[in-house]
N, C-alpha and C. Protein backbone atom coordinates (compact mmCIF):
# COMPACT_ATOMS: atom_id res chain seq x y z
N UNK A 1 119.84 -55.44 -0.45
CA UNK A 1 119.65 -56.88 -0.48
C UNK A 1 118.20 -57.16 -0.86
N UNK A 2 117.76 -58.03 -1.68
CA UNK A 2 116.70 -58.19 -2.18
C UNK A 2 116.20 -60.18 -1.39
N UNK A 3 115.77 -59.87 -0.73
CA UNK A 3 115.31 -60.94 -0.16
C UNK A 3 114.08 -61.66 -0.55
N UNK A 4 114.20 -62.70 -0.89
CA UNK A 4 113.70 -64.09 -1.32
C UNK A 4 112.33 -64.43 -1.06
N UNK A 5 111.23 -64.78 -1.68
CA UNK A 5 110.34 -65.36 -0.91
C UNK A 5 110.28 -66.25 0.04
N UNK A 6 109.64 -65.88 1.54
CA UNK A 6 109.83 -67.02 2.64
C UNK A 6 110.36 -66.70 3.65
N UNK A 7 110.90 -65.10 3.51
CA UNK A 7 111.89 -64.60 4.18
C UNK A 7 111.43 -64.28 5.83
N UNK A 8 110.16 -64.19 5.79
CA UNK A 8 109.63 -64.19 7.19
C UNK A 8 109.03 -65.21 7.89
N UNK A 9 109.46 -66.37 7.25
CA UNK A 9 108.64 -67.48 8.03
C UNK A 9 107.48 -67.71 7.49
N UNK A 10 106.62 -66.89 6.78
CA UNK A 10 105.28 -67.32 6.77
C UNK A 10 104.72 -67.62 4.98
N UNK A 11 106.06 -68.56 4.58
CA UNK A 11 105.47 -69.00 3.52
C UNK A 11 105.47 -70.46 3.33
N UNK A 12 104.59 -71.88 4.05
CA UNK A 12 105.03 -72.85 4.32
C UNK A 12 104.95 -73.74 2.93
N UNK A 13 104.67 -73.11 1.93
CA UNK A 13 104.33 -73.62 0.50
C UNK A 13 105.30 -73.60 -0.16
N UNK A 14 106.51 -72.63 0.06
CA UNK A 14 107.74 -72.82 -0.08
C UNK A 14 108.52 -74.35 -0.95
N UNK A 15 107.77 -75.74 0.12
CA UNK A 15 108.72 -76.57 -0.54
C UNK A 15 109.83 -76.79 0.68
N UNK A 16 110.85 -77.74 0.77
CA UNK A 16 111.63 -78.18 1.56
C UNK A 16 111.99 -76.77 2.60
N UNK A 17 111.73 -77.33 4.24
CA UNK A 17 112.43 -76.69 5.30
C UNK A 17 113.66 -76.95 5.31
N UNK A 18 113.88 -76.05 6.29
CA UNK A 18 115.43 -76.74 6.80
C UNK A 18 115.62 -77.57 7.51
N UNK A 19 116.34 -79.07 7.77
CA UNK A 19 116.07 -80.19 8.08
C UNK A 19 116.99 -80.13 9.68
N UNK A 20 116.45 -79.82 10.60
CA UNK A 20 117.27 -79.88 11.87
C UNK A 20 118.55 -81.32 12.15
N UNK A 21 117.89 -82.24 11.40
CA UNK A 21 118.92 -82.95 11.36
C UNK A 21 119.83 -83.32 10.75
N UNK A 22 119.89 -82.57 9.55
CA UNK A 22 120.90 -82.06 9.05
C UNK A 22 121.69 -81.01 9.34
N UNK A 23 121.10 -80.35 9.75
CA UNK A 23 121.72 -78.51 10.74
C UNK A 23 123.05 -79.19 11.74
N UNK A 24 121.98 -80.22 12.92
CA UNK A 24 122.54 -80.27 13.87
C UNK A 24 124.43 -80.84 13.94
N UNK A 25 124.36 -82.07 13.39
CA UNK A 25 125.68 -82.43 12.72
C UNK A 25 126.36 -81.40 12.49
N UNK A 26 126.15 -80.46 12.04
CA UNK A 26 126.76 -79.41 11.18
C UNK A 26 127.60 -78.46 12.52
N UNK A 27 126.44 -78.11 12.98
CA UNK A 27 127.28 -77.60 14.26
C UNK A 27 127.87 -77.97 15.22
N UNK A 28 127.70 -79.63 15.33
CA UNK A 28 128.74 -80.82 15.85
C UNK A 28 130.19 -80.36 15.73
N UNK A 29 130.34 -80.87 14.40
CA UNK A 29 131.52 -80.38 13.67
C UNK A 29 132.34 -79.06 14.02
N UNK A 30 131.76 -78.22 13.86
CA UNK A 30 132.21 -76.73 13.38
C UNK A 30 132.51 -76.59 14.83
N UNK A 31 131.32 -76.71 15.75
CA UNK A 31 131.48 -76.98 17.13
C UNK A 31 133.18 -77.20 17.59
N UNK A 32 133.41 -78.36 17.65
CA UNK A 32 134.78 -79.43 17.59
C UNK A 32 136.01 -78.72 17.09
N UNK A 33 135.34 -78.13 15.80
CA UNK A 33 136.85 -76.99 15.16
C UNK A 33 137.49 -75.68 15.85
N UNK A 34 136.30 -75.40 17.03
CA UNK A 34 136.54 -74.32 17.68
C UNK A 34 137.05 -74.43 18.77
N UNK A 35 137.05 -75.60 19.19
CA UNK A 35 137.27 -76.45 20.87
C UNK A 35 135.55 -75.70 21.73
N UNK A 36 134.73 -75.97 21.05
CA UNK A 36 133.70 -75.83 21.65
C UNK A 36 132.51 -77.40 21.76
N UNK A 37 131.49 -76.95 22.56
CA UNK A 37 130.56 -78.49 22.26
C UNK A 37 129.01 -77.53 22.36
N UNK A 38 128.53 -78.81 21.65
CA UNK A 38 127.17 -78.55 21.29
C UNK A 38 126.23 -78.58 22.58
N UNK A 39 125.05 -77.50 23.64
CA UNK A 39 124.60 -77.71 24.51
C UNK A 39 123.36 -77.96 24.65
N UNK A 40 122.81 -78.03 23.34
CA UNK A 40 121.21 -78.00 23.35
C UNK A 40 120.70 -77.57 21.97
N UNK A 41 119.60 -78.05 21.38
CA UNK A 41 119.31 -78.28 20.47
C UNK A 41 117.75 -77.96 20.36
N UNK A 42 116.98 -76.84 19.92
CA UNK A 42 115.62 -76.38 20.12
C UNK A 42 115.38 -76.80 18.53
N UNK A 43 114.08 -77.26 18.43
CA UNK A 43 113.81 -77.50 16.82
C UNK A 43 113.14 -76.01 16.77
N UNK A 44 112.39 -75.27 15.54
CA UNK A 44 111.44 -73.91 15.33
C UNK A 44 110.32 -74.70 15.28
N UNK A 45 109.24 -73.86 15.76
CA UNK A 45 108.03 -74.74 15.58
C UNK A 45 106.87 -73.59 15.28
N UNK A 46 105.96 -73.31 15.66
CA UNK A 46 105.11 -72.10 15.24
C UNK A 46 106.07 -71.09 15.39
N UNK A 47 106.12 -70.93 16.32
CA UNK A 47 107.75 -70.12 16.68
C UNK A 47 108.52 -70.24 17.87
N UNK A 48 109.43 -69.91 17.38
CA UNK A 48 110.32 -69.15 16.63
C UNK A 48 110.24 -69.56 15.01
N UNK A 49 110.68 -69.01 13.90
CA UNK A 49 110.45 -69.34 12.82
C UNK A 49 112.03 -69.83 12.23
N UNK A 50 112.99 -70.52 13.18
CA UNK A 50 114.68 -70.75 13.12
C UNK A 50 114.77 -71.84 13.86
N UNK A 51 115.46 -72.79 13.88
CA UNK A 51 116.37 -73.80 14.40
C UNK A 51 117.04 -73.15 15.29
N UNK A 52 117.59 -73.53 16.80
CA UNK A 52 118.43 -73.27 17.43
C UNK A 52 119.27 -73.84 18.02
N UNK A 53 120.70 -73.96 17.92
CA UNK A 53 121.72 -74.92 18.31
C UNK A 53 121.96 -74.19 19.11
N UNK A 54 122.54 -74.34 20.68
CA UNK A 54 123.38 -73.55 21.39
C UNK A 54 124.42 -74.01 21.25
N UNK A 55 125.80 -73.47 21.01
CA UNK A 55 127.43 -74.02 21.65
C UNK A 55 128.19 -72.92 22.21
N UNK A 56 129.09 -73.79 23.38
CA UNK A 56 129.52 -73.44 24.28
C UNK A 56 131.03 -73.69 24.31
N UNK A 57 132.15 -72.54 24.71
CA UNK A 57 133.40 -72.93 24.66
C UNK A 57 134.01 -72.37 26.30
N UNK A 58 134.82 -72.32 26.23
CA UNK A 58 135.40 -71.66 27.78
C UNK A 58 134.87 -70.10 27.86
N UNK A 59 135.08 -69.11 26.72
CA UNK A 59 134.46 -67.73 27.32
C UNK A 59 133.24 -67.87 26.53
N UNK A 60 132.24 -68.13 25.63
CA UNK A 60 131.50 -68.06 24.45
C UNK A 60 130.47 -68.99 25.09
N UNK A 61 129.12 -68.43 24.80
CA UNK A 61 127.96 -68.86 24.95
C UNK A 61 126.47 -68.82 23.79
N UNK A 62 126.82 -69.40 22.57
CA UNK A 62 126.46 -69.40 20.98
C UNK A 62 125.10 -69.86 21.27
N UNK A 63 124.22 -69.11 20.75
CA UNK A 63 123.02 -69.86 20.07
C UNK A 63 123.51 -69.19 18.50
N UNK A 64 122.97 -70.46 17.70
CA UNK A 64 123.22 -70.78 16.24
C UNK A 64 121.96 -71.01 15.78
N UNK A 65 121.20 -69.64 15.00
CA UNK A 65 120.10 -69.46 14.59
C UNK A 65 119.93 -69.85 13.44
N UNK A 66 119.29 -70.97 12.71
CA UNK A 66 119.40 -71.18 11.22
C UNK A 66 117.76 -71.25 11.13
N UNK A 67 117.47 -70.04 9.77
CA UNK A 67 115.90 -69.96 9.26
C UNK A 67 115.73 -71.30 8.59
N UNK A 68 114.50 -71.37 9.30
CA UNK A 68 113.19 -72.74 8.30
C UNK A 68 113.52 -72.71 7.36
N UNK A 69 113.43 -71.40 6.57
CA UNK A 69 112.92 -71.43 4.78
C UNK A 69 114.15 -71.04 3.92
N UNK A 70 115.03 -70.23 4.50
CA UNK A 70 115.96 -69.72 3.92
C UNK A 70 117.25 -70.11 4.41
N UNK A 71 118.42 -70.17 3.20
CA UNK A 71 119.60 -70.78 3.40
C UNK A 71 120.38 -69.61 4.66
N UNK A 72 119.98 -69.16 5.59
CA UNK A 72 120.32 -67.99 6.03
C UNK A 72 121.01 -68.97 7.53
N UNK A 73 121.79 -67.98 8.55
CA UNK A 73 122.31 -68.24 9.79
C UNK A 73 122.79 -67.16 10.44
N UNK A 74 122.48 -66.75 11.83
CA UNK A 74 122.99 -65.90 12.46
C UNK A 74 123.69 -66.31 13.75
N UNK A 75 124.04 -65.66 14.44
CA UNK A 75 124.59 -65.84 15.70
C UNK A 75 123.82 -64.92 16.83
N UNK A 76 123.49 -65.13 17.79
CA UNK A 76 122.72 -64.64 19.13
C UNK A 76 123.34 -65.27 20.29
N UNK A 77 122.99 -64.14 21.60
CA UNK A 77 123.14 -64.63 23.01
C UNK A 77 121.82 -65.57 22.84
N UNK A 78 122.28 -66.04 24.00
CA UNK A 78 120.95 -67.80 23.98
C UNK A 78 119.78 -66.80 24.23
N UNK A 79 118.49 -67.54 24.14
CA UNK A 79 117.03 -66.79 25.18
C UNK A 79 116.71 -67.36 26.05
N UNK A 80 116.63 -66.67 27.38
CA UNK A 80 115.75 -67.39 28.24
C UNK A 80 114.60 -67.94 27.87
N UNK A 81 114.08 -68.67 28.81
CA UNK A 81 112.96 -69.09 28.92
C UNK A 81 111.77 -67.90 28.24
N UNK A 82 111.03 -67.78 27.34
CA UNK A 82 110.26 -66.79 27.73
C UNK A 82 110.60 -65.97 26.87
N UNK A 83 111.43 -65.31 26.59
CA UNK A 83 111.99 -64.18 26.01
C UNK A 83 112.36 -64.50 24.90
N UNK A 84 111.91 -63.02 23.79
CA UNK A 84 111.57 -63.18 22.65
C UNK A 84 112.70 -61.94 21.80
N UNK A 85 113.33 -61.72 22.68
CA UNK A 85 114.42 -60.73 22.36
C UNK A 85 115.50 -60.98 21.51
N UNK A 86 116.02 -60.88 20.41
CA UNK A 86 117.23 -61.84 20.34
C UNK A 86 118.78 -60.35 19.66
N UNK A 87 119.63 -60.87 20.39
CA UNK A 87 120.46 -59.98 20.67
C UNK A 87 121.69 -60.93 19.60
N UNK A 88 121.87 -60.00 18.47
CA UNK A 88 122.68 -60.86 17.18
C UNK A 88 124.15 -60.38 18.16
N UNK A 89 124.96 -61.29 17.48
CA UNK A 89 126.49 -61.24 17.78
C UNK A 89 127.34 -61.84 16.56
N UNK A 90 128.34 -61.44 16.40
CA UNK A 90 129.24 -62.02 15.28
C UNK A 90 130.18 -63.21 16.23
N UNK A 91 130.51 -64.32 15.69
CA UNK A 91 131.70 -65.23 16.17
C UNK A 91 131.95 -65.52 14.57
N UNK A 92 133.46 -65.33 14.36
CA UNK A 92 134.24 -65.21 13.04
C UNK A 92 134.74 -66.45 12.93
N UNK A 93 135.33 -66.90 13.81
CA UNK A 93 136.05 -68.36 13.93
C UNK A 93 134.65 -69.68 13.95
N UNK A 94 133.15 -69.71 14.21
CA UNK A 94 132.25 -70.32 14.56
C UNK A 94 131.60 -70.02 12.98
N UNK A 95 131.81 -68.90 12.39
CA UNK A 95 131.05 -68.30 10.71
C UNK A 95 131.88 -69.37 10.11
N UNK A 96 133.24 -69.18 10.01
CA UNK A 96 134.61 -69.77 9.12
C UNK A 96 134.04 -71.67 9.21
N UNK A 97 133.95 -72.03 10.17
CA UNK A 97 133.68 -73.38 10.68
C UNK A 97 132.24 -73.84 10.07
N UNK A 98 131.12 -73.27 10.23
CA UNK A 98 130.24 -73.78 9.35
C UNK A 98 130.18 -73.19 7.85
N UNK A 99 130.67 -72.18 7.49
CA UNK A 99 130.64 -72.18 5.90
C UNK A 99 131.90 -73.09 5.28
N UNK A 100 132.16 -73.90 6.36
CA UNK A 100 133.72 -74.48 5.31
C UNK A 100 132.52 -76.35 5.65
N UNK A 101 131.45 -76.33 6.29
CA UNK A 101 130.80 -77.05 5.86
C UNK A 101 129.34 -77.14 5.24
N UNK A 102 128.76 -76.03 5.49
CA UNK A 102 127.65 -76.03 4.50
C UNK A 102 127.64 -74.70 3.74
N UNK A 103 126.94 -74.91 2.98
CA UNK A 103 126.42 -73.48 1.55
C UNK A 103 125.64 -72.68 2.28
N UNK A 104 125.21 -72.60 3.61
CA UNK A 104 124.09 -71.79 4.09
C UNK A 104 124.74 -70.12 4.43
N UNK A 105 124.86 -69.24 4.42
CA UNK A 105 125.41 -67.98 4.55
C UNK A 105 124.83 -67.36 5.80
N UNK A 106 126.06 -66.92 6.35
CA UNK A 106 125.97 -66.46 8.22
C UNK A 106 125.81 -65.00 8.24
N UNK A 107 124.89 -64.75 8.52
CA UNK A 107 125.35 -63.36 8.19
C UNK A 107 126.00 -62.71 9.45
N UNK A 108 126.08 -61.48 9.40
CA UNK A 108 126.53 -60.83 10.59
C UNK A 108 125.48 -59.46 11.27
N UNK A 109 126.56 -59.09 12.34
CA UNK A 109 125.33 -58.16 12.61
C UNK A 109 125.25 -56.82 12.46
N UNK A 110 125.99 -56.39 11.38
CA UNK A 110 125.93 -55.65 10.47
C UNK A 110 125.10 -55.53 9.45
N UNK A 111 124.69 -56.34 9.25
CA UNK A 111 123.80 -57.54 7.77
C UNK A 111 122.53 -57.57 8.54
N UNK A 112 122.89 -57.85 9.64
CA UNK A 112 121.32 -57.93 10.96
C UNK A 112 121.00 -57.02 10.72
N UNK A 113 121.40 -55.92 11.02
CA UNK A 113 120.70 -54.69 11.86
C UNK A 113 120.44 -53.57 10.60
N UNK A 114 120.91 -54.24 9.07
CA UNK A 114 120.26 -53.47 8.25
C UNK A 114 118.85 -52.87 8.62
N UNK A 115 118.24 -51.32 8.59
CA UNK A 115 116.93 -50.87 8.22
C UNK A 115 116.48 -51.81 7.08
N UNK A 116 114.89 -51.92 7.79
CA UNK A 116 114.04 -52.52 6.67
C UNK A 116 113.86 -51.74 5.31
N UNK A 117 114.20 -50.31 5.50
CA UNK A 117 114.36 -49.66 4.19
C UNK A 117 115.13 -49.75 3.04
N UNK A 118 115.90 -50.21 3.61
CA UNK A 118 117.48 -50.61 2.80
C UNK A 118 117.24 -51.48 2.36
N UNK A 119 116.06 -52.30 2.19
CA UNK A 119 116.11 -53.74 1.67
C UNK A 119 115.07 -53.70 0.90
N UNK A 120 114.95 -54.79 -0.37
CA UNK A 120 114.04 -54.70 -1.89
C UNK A 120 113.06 -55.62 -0.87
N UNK A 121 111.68 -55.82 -0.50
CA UNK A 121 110.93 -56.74 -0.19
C UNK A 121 109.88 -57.32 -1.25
N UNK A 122 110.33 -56.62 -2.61
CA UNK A 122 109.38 -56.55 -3.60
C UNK A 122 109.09 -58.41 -3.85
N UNK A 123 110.45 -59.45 -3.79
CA UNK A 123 109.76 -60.61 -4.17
C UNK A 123 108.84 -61.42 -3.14
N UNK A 124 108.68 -60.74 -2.11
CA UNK A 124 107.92 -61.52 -1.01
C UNK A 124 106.36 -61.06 -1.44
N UNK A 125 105.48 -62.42 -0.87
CA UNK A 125 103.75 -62.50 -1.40
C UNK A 125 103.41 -61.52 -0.50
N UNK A 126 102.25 -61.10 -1.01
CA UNK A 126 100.95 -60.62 0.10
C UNK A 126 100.74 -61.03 1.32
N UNK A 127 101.18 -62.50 1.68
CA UNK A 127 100.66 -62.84 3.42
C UNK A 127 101.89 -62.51 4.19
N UNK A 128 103.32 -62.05 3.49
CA UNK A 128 104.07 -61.53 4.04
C UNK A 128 104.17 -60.19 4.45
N UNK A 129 103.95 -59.84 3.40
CA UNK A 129 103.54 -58.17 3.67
C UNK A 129 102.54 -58.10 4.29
N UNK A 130 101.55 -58.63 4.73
CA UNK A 130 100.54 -58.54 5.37
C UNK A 130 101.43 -58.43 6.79
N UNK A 131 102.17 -59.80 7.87
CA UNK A 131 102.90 -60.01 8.77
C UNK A 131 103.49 -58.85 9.25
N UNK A 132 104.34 -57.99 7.78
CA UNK A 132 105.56 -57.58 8.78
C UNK A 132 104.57 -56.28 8.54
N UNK A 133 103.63 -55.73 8.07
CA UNK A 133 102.79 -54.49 8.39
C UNK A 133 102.23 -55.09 9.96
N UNK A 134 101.84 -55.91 10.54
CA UNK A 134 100.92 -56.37 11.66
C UNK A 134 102.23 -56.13 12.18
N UNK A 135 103.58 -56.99 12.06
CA UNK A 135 104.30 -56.37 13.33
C UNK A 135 105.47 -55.72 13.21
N UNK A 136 105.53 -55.43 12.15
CA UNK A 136 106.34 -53.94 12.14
C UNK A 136 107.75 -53.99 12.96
N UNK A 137 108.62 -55.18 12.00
CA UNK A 137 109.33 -55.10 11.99
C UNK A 137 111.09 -53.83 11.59
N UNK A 138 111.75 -53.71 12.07
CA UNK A 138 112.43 -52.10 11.36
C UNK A 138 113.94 -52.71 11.19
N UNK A 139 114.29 -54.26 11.56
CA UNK A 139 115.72 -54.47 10.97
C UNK A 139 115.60 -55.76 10.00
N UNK A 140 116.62 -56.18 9.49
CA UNK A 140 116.66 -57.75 8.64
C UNK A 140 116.69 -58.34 9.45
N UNK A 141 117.46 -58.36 10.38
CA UNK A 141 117.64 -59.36 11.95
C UNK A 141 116.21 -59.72 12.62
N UNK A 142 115.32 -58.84 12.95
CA UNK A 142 113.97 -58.66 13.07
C UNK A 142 113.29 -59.39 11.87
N UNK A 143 112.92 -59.54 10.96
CA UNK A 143 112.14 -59.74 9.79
C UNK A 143 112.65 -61.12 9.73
N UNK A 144 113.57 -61.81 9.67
CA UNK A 144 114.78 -63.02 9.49
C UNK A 144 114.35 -63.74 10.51
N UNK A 145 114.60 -63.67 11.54
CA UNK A 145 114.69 -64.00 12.76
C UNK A 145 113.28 -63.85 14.02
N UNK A 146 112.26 -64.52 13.91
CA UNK A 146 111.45 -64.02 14.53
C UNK A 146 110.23 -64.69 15.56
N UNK A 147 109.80 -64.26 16.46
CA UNK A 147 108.82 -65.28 17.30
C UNK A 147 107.48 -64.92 16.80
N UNK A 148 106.83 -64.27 15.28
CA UNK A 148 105.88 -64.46 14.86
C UNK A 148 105.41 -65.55 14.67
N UNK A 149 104.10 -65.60 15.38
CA UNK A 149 102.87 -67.08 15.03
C UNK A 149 102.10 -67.29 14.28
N UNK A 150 103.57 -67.21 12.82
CA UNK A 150 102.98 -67.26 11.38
C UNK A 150 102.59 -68.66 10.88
N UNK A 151 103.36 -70.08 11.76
CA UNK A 151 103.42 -71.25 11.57
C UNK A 151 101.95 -71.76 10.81
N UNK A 152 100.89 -71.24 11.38
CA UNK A 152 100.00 -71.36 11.57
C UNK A 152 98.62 -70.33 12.17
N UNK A 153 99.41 -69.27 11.78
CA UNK A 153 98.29 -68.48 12.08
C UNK A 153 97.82 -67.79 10.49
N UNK A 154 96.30 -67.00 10.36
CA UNK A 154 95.79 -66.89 9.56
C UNK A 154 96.62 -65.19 9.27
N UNK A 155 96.29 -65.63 7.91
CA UNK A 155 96.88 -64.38 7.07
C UNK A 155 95.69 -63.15 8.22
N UNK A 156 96.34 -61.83 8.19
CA UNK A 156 95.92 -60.05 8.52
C UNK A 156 94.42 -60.63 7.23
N UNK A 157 93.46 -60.51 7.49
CA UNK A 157 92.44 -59.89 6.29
C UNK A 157 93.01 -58.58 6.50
N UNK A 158 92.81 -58.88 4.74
CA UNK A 158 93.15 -57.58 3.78
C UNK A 158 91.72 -56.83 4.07
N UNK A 159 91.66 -55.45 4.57
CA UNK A 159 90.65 -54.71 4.00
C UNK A 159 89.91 -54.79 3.22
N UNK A 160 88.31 -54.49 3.01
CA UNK A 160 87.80 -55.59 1.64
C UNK A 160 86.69 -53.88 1.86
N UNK A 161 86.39 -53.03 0.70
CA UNK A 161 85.96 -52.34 -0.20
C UNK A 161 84.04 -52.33 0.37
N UNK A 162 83.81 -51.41 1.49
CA UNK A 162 82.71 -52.02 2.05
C UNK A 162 81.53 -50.94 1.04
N UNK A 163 80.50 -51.64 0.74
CA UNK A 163 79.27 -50.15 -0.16
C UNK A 163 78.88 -49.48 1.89
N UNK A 164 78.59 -48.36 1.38
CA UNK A 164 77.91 -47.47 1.96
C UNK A 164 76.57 -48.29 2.31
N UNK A 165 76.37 -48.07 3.69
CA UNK A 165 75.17 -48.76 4.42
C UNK A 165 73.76 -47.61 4.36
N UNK A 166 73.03 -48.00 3.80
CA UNK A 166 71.88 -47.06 4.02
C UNK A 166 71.67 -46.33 5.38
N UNK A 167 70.90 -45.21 4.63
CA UNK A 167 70.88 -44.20 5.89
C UNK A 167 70.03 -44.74 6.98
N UNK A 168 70.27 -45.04 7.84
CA UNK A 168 68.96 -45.45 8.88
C UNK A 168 68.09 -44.32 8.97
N UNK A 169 66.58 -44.36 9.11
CA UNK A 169 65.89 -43.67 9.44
C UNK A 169 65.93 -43.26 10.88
N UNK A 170 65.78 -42.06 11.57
CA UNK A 170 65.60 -41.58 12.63
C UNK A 170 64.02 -41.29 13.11
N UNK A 171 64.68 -41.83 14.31
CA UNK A 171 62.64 -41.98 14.92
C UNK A 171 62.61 -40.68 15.76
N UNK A 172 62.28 -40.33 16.28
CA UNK A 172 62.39 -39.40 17.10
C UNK A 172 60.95 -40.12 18.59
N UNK A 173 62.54 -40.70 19.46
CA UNK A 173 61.51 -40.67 20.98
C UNK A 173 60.21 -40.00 21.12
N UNK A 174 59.39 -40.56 21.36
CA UNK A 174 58.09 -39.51 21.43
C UNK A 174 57.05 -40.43 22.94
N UNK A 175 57.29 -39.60 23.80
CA UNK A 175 56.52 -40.42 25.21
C UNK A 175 54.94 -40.25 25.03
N UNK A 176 54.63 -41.65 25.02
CA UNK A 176 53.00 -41.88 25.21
C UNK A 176 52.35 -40.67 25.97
N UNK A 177 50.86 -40.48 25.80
CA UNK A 177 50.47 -39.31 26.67
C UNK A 177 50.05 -40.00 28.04
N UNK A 178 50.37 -38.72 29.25
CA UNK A 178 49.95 -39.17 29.90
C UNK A 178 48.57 -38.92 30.27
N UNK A 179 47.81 -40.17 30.71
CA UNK A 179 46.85 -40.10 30.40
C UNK A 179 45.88 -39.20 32.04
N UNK A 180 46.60 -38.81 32.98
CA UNK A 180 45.95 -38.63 34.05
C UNK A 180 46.38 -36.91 33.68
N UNK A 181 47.11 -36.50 32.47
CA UNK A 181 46.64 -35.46 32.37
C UNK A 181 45.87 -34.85 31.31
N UNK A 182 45.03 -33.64 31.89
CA UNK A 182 43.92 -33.12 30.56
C UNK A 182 44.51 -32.71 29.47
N UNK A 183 43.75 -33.43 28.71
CA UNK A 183 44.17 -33.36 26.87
C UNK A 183 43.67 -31.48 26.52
């Protein structure tokens, strides 16, 4: 999979986010098709770098992860308070329900838990690659999905090509004489 510029959150030059209020409706709906309801509604902000809808049915407890930048969506157990963990899950009947209303693509967690090796990162900029070297990310789910404080935090400086510092001269300690003894 060759993933897109933006793919980590930390390209806000991008051009149009994803509009939570357009999201939210969305999972209204799809919500309703499942005999489920919508329980809460987190906007992304520095981070997380995703929208989060929770819905809820009689056994099922959905958070509905949709990225800022990218037409992307996953499925997760909710997060506590605090916790930065996110544990992907597939719901097939909750995928079916929002792709039969928006173009955005759900992936699964199969698709999640791809190695970062397996994947082209070649069209992403420098301040991305900068990110996922600082945190070293190792799945798509990870890289996609993330509580980096890219919103607004400053690009990794790049290493910058330093000249060789002159040799300092060496003094060599040398104690005053003392003077109460004979020279």
């Amino acid at each position: 999979m060759k993933l897109p510029p933006g793919a980590t959150g930390f390209n806000p030059s991008l051009g149009r986010q994803a509009d939570l209020g357009e999201f939210t409706p969305v999972c209204h709906h799809a919500a309703r098709a499942i005999d489920a309801t919508v329980t809460g509604v987190t906007p992304a902000g520095v981070t997380p770098n995703f929208h989060t809808v929770d819905i809820a049915d009689a056994q099922h407890h959905i958070a509905v992860l949709r990225h800022t930048t990218l037409p992307f969506i996953a499925f997760a157990r909710p997060h506590a308070n605090g916790d930065v963990t996110t544990t992907f899950v597939d719901h097939p009947d909750l995928a079916a329900a929002i792709t039969n209303l928006t173009d955005v693509q759900v992936l699964t967690v199969d698709q999640l838990q791809a190695p970062l090796a397996q994947l082209d990162l070649s069209a992403l900029g420098p301040d991305e690659h900068h990110q996922i070297l600082y945190w070293k990310p190792t799945t798509l789910g990870e890289l996609l999905f993330n509580f980096w404080d890219c919103g607004t935090a400053t690009p990794i400086p790049r290493p910058r090509a330093r000249p060789n510092p002159a040799p300092i001269a060496h003094r060599e300690a040398r104690s005053a004489p003392d003077r109460n003894t004979p020279s």
